[in-house]
Protein backbone atom coordinates (compact mmCIF):
# COMPACT_ATOMS: atom_id res chain seq x y z
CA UNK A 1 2.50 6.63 10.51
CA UNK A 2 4.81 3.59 9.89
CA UNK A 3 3.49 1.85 6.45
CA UNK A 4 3.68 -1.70 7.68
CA UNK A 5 2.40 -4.72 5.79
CA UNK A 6 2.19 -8.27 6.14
CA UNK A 7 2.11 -11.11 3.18
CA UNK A 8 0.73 -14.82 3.89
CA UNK A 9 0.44 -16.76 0.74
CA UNK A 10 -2.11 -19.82 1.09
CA UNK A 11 -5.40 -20.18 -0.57
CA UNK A 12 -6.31 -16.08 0.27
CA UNK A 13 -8.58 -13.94 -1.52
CA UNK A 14 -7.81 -9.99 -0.99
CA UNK A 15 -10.28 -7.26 -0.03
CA UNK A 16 -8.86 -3.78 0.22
CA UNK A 17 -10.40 -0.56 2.61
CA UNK A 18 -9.70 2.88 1.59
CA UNK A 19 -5.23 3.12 1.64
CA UNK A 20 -4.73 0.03 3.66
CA UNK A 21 -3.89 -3.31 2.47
CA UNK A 22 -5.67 -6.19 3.63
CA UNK A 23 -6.28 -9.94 3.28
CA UNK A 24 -7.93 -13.23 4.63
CA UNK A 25 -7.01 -16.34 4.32
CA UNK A 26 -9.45 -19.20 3.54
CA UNK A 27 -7.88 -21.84 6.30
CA UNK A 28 -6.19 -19.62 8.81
CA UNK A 29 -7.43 -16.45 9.08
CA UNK A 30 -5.63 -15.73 11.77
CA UNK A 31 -1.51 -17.08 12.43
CA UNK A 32 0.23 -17.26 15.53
CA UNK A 33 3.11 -14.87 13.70
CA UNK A 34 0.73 -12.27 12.92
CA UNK A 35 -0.89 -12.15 16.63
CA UNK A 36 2.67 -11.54 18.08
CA UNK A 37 3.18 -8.94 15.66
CA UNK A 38 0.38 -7.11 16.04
CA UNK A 39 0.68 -6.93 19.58
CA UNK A 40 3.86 -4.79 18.87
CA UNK A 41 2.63 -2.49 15.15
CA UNK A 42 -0.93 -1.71 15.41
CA UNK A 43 -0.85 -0.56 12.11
CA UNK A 44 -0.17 -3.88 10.95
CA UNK A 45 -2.99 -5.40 8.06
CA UNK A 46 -2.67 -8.11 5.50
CA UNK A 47 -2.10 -8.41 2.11
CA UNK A 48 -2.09 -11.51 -0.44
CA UNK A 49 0.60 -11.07 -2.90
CA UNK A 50 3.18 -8.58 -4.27
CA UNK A 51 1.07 -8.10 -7.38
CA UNK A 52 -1.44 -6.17 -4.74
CA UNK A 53 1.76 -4.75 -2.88
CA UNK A 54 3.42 -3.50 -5.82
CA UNK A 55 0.17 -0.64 -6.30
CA UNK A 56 1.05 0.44 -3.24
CA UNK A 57 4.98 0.75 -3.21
CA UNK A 58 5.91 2.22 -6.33
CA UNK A 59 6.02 5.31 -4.89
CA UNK A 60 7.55 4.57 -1.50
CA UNK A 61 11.45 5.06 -2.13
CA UNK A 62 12.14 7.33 0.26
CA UNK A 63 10.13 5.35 2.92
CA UNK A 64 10.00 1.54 1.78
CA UNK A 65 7.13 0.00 3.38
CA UNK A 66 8.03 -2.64 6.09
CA UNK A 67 6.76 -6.04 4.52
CA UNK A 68 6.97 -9.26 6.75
CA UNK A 69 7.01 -12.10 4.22
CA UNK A 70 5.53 -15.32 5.73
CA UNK A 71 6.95 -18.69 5.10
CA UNK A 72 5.66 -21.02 7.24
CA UNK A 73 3.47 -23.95 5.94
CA UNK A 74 4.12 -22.71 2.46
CA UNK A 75 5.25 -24.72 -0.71
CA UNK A 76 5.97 -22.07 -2.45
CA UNK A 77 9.79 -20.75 -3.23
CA UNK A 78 10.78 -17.11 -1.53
CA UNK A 79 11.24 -15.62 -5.21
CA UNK A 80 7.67 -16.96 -6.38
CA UNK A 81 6.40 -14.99 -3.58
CA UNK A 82 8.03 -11.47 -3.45
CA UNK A 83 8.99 -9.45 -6.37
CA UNK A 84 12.02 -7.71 -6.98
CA UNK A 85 10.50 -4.82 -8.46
CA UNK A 86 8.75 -4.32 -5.25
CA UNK A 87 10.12 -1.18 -3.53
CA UNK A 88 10.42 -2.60 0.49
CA UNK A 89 11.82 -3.48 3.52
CA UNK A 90 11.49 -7.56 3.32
CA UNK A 91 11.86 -9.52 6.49
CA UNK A 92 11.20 -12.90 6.28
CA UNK A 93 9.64 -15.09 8.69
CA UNK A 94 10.85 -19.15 8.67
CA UNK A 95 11.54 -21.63 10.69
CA UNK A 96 13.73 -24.19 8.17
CA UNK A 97 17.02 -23.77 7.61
CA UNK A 98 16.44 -23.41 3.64
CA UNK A 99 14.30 -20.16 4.78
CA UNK A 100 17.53 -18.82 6.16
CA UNK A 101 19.33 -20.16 2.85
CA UNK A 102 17.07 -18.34 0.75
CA UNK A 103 17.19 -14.99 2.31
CA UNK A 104 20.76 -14.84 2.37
CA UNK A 105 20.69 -15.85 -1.24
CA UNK A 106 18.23 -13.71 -2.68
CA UNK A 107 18.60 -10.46 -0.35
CA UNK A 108 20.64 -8.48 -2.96
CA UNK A 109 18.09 -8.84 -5.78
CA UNK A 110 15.12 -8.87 -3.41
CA UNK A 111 15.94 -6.50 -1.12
CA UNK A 112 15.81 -8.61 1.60
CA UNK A 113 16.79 -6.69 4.88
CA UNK A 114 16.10 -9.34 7.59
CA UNK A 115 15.22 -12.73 8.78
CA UNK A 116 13.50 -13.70 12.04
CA UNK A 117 12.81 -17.38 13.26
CA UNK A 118 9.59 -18.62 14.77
CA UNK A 119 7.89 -18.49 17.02
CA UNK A 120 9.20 -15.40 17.67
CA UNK A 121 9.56 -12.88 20.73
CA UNK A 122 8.39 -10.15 21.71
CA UNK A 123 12.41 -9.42 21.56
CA UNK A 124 12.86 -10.19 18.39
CA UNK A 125 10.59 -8.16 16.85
CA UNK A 126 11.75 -5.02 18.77
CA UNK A 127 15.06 -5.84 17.56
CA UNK A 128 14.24 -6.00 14.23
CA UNK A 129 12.06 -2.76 14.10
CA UNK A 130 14.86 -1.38 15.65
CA UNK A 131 16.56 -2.10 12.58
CA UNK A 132 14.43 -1.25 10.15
CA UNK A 133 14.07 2.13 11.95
CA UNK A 134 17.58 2.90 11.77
CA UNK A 135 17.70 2.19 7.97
CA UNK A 136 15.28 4.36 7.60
CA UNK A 137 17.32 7.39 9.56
CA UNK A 138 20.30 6.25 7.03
CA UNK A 139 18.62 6.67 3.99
CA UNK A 140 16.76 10.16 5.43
CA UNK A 141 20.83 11.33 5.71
CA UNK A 142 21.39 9.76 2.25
CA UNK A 143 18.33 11.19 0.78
CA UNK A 144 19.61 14.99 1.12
CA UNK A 145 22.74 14.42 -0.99
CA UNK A 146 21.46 11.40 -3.15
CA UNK A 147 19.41 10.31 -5.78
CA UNK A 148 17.95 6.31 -5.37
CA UNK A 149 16.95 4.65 -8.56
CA UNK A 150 16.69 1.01 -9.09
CA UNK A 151 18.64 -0.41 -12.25
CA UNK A 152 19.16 -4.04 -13.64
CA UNK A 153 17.43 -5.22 -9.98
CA UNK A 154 20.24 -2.61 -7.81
CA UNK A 155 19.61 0.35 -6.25
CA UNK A 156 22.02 2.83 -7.51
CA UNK A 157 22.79 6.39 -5.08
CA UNK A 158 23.52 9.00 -7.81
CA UNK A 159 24.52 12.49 -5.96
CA UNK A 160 22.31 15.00 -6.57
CA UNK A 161 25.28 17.45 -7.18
CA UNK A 162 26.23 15.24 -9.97
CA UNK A 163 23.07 15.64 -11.93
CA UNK A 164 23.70 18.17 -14.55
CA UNK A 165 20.15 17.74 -16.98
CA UNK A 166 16.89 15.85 -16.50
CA UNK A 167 15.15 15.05 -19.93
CA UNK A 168 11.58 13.37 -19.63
CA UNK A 169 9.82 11.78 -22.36
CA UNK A 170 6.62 10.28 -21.80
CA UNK A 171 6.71 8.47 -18.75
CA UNK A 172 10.69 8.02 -18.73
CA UNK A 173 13.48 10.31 -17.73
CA UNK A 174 17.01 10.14 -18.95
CA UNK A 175 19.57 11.56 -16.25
CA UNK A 176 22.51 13.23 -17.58
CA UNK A 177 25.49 12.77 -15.05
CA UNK A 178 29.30 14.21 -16.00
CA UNK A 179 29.92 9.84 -16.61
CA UNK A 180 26.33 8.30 -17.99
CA UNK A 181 23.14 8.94 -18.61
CA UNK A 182 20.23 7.03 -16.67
CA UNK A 183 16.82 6.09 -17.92
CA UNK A 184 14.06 5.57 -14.96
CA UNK A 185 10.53 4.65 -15.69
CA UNK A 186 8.94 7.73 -13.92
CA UNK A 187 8.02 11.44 -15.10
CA UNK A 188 10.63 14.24 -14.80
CA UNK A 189 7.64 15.55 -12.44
CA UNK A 190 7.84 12.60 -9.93
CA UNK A 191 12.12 12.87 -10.48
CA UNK A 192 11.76 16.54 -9.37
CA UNK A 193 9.70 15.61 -6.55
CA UNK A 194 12.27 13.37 -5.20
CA UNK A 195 15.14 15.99 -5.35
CA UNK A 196 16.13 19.28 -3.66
CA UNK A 197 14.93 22.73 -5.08
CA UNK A 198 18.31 23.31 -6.66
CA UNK A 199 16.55 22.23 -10.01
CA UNK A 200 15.27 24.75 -12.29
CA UNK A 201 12.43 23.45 -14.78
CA UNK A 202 13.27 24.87 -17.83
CA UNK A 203 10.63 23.02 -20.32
CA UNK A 204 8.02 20.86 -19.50
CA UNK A 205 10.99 18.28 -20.88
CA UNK A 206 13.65 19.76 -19.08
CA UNK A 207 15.21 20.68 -15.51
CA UNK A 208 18.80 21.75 -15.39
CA UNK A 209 20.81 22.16 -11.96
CA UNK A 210 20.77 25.79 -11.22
CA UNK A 211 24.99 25.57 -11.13
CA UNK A 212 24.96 24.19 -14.59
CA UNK A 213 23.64 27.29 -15.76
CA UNK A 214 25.87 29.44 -17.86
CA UNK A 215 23.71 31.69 -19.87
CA UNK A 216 20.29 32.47 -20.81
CA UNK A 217 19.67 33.60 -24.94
CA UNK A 218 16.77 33.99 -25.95
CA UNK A 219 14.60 30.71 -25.65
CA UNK A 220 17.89 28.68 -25.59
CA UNK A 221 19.71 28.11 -21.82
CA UNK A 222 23.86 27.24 -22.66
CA UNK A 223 25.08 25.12 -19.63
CA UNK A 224 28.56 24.63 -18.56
CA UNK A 225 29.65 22.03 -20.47
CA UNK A 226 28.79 23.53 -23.63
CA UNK A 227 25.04 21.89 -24.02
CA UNK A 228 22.17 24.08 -25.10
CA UNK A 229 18.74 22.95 -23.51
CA UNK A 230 15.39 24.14 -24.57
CA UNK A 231 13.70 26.93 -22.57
CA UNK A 232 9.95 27.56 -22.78
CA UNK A 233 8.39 30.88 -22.42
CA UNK A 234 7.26 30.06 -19.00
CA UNK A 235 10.77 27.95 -17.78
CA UNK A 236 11.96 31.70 -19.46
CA UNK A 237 10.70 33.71 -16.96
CA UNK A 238 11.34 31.05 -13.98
CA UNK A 239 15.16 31.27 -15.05
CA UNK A 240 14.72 34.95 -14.66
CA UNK A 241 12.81 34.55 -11.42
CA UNK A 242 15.51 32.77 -10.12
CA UNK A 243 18.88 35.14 -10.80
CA UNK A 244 16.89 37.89 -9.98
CA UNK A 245 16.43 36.51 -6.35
CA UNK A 246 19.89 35.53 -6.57
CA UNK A 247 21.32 38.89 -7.48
């Protein structure tokens, strides 16, 4: 099911119901923008703010959530609404020509994808889920070959190929490429998650691209390039698993 949200910013107070986001607004429960969109996405439910959004979509990269960002009748600036930490699909709703302004200006760091002008259509919506749908069939081709982490506010594509040693500590992993080394706020567990079973966990610290692997001494694994990487007594016997099946 399509994770779709929607984010109206005006004197709202949020409840929340099991996964789904929610929220009611104080003057206007209901807009005229949110009745023409749920006609089209069922699925559709409120929310009051990114800080709510944001526990939902920090583990969405793969999928990003699509978020329609509500501007009309509010005083408030696009970047003092959404969050550029927040991991979605933004498509703003306006009807001023500073709406448009700020979009364009802002969609790099913001991840702003799209723009539609009210009222809107039951065309325009199609169109832009139409979009939104084929950026998601994009990134499912770029996901098999690629890495996405988010750096200094950009969302870097690192090949997966390229990745010669993840090293977690704490809630952080550094990944070693041939030409730098990448820290990510998540666990080498949640890193693994997001890549193809070509990884070998070697330590409950370490995962080393099965190519990388040169030779296996004792609890010490020697990698191409000349690095030595810890091996545990259990990432021991998974190495072993492993050329044994491919022997």
């Amino acid at each position: 099911m399509t994770e779709v949200v929607y984010i109206k910013t005006s004197n709202s107070f949020v409840i929340t119901i099991s996964k789904t986001m929610y929220f009611l607004t104080q003057k206007s429960p209901i807009c005229g923008e949110f009745i023409s969109l749920r006609s089209a996405i069922k699925e559709l439910q409120h929310v009051s703010s990114c800080e709510l959004l944001n526990q939902y979509c920090t583990d969405y990269e793969k999928t990003p959530p699509l978020v329609f960002v509500d501007l009309l009748n509010q005083e408030a600036d696009l970047e003092d609404i959404i969050d550029s930490d927040c991991y979605a699909y933004f498509v703003v709703i306006g009807t001023h020509h500073k709406h448009a302004q700020s979009s364009i200006r802002l969609a790099k760091d913001y991840n702003i994808r799209d723009f539609l002008n009210a009222p809107l259509t039951a065309n325009d919506i199609q169109d832009c889920l139409d979009r939104y749908f084929h950026c998601l069939e994009q990134r499912k081709v770029a996901d098999k070959n690629n890495l996405v982490i988010k750096e200094k506010g950009a969302h870097i594509y690192i090949e997966t190929s390229a990745i010669k040693l993840l090293e977690g500590f704490g809630s952080y992993t550094r990944i070693h490429t041939a030409d730098k080394v990448y820290i990510v706020s998540k666990t080498i567990k949640k890193i693994l998650e997001l890549l193809p079973n070509q990884f070998i966990r070697t330590h409950r610290s370490f995962a080393v691209h099965q190519k990388q692997v040169r030779s296996l001494m004792g609890n010490t694994l020697l990698l191409h390039n000349g690095e030595y990487v810890k091996v545990s007594k259990a990432g021991r016997q998974v190495i072993l698993n492993h050329f044994n099946k491919a022997s």
